[in-house]
Every structure is written in C-alpha cells, then in structure tokens.
N, C-alpha and C. Protein backbone atom coordinates (compact mmCIF):
# COMPACT_ATOMS: atom_id res chain seq x y z
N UNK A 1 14.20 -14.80 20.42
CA UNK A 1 14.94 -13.58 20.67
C UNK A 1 15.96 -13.33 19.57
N UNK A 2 16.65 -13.89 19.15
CA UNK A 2 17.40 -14.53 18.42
C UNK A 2 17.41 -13.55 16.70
N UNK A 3 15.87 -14.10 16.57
CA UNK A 3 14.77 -13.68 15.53
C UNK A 3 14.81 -12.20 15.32
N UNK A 4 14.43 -11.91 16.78
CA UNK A 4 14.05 -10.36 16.69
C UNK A 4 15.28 -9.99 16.67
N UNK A 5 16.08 -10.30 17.13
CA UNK A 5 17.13 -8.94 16.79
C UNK A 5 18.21 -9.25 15.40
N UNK A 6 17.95 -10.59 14.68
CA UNK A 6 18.60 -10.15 13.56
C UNK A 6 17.50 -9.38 12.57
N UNK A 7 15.95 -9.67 13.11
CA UNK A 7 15.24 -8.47 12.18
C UNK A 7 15.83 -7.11 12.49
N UNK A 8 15.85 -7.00 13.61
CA UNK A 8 16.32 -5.53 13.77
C UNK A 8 17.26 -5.11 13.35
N UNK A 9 18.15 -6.05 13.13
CA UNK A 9 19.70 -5.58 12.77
C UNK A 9 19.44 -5.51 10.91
N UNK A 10 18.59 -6.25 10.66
CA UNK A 10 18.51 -5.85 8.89
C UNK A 10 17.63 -4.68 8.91
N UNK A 11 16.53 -4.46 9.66
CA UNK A 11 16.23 -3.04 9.59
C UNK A 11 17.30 -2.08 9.59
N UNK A 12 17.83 -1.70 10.68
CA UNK A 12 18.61 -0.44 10.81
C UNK A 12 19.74 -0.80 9.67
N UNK A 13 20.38 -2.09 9.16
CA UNK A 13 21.72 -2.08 8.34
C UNK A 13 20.77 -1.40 6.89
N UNK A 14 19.57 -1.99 6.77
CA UNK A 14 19.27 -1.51 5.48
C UNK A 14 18.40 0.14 5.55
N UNK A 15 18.50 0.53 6.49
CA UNK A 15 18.55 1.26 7.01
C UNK A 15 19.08 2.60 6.35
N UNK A 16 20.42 2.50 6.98
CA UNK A 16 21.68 3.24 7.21
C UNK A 16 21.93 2.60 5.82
N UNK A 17 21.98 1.94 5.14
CA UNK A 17 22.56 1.96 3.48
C UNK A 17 21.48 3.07 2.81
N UNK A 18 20.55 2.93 3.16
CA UNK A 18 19.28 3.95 2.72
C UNK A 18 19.68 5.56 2.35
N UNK A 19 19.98 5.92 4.24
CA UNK A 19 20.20 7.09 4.64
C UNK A 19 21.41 7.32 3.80
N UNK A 20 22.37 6.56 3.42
CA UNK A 20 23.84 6.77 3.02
C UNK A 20 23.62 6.99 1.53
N UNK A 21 22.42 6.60 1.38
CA UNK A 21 22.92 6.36 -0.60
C UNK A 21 22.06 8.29 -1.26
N UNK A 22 20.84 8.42 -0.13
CA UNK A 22 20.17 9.71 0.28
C UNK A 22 21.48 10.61 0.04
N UNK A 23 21.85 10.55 1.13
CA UNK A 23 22.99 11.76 1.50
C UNK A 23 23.96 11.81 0.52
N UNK A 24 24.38 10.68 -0.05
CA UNK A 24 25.20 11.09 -1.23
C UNK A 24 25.16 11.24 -2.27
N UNK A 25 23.59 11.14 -2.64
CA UNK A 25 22.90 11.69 -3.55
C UNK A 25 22.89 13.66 -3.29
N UNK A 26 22.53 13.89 -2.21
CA UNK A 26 22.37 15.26 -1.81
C UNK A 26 23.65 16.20 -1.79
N UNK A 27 24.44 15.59 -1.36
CA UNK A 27 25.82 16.10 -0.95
C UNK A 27 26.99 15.70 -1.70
N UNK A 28 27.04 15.21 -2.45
CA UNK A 28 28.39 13.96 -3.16
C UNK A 28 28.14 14.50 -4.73
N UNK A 29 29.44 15.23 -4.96
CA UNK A 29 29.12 15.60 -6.59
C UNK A 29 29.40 14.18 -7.30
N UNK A 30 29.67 13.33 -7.03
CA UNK A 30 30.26 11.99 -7.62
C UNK A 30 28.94 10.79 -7.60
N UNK A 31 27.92 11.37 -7.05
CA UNK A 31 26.91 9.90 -6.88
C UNK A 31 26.13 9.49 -8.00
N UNK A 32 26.19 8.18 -8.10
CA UNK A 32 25.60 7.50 -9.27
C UNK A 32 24.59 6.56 -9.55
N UNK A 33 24.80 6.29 -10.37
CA UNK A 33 23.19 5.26 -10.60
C UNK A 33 23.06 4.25 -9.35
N UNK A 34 24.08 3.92 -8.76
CA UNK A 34 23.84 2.75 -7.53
C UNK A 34 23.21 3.71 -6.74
N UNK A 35 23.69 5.07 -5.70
CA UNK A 35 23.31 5.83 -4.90
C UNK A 35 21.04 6.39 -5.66
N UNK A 36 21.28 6.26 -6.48
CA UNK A 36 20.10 6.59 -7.17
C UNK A 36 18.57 5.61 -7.15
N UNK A 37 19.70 4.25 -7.78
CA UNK A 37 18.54 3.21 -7.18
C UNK A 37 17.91 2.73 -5.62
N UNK A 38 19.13 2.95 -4.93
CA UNK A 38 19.15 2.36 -3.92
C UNK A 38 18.11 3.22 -2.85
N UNK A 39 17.88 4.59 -2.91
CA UNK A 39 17.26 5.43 -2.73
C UNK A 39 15.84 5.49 -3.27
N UNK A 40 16.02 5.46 -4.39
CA UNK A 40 14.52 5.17 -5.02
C UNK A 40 13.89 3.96 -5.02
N UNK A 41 14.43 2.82 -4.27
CA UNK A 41 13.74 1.76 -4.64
C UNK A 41 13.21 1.92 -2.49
N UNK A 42 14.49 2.43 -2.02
CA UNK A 42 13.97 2.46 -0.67
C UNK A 42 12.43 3.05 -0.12
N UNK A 43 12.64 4.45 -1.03
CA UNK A 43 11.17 5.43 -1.17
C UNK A 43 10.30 4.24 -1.71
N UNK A 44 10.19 3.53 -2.72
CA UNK A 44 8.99 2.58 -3.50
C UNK A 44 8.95 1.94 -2.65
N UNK A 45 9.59 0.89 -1.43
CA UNK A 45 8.94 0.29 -0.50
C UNK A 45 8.25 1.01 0.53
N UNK A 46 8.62 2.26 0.90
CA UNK A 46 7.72 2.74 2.06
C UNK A 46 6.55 2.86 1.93
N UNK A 47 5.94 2.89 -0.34
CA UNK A 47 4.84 2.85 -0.44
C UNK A 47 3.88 1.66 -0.38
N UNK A 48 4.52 0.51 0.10
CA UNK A 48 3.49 -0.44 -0.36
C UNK A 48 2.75 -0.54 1.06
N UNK A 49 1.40 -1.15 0.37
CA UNK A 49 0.33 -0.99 1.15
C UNK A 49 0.26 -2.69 2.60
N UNK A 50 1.35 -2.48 3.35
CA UNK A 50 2.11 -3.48 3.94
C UNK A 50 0.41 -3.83 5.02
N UNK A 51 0.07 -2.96 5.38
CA UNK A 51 -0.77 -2.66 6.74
C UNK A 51 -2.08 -3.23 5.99
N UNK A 52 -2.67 -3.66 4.61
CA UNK A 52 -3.67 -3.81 4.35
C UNK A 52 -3.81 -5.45 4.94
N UNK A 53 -5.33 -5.73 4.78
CA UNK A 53 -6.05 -7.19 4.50
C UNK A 53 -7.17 -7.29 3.49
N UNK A 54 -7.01 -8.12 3.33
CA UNK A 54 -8.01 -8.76 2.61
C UNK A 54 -9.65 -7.77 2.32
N UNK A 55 -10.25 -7.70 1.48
CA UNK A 55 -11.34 -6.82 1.92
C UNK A 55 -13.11 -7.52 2.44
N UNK A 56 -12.84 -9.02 1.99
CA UNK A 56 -13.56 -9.70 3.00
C UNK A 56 -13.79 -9.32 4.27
N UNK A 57 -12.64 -9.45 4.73
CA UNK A 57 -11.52 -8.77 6.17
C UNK A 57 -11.70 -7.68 6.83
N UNK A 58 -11.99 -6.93 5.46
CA UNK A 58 -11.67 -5.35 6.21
C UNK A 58 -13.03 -5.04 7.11
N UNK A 59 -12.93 -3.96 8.06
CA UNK A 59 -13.81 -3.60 8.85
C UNK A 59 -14.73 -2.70 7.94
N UNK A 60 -16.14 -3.22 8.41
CA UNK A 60 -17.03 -2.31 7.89
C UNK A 60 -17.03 -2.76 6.27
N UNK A 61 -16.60 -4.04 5.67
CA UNK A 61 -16.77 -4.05 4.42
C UNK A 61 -17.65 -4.37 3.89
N UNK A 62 -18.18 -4.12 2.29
CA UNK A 62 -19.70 -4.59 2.49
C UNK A 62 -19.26 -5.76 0.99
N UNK A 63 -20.12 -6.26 0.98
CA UNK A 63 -20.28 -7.89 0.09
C UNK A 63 -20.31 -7.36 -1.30
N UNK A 64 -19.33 -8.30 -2.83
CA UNK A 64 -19.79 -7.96 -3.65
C UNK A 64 -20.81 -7.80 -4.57
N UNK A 65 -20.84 -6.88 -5.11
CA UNK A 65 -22.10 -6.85 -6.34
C UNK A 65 -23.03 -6.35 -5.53
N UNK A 66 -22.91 -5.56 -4.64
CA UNK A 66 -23.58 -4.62 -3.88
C UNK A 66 -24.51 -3.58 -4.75
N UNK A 67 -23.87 -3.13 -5.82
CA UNK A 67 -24.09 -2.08 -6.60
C UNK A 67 -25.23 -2.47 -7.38
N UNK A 68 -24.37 -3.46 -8.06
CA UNK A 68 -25.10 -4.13 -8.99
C UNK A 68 -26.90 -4.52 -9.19
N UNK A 69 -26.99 -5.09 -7.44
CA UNK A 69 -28.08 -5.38 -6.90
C UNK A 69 -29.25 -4.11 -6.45
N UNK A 70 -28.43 -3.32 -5.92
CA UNK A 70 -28.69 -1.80 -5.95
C UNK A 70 -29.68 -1.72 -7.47
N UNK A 71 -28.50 -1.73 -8.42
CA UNK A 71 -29.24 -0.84 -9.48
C UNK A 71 -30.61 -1.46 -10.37
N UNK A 72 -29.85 -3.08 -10.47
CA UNK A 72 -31.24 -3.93 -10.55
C UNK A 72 -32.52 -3.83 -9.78
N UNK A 73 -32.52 -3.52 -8.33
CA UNK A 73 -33.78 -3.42 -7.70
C UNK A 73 -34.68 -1.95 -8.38
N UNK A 74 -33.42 -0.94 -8.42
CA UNK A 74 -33.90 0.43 -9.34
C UNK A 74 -34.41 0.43 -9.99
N UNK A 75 -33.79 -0.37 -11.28
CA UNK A 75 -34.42 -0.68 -12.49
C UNK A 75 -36.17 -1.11 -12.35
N UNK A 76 -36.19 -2.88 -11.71
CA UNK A 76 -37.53 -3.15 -11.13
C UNK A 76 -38.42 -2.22 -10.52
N UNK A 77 -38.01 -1.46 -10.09
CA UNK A 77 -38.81 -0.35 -9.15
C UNK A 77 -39.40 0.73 -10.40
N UNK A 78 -38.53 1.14 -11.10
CA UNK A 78 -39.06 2.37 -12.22
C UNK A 78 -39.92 0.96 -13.52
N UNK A 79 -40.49 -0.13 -13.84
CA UNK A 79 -40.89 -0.40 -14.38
C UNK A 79 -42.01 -1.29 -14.23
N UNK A 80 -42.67 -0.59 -13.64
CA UNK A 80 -43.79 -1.22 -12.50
C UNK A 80 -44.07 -2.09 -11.69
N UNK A 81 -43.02 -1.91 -11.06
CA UNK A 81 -42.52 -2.60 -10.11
C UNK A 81 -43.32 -2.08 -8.53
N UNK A 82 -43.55 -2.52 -7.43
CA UNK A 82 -44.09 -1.80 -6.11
C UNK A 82 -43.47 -0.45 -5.99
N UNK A 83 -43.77 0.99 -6.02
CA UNK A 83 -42.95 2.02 -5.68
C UNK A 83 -44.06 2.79 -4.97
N UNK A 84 -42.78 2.78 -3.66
CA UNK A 84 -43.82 3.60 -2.32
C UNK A 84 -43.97 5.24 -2.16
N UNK A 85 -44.59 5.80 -2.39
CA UNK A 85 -44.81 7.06 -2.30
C UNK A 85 -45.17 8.50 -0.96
C-alpha cells in the first residue's frame, strides 16, 4: 500500500510541476529555459511507446524473414519451378 501511494504521490507532484512550468510558459512574461525544459521534456515522455512488448509477443505477430521466404519461393516459382495455373 505503502508503494502505491508514494507512486501516486510522484505522479500527481510531477504532475503539477508539469502543469506549472506549462502555465508559466503561457501566461508568465518572465519564463525561462527551466519552465521550457521542464515542459518539453514532460510532452517527450508522454511519447514513449510505454504500452509496447516485445514483437515475438505481440498479438497476431508473424516470424522473421517472412518476406524474405515469400520472395525466394517467387523467385523459384518464375524459374521453372511447379507453377499452378
């Protein structure tokens, strides 16, 4: 329990430094390179791809060199190879 709520409490504190450095970027003729980073680095984490796995993993994934095998059988096939008509 313990756990969870000092996660929670660094969520919302880093949070609310987020929202604060935002707003005084927007509103604050005085804001500066700290209010700037702190904002932009907040936006660069919302992008990372947190929710992925592995693509072994992933649902519906298919095995490598898929393609590859693909295009080799092609190849065999256009050079007289069995081709069904």
């Amino acid at each position: 329990m313990a756990r969870r709520t000092a996660r929670w409490g660094a969520v919302v504190g880093l949070g609310a430094v987020w929202w604060w450095a935002v707003l005084r970027l927007a509103l604050a003729p005085g804001a500066g390179v700290v209010e700037g980073a702190v904002a932009a680095g907040g936006w660069g984490l919302s992008l990372l791809p947190v929710h992925c796995v592995p693509k072994s993993r992933a649902a519906g994934a298919l095995r490598q060199g898929r393609w590859r095998d693909a295009w080799r059988a092609g190849v065999r096939g256009e050079r007289g190879g069995p081709v069904s008509e």
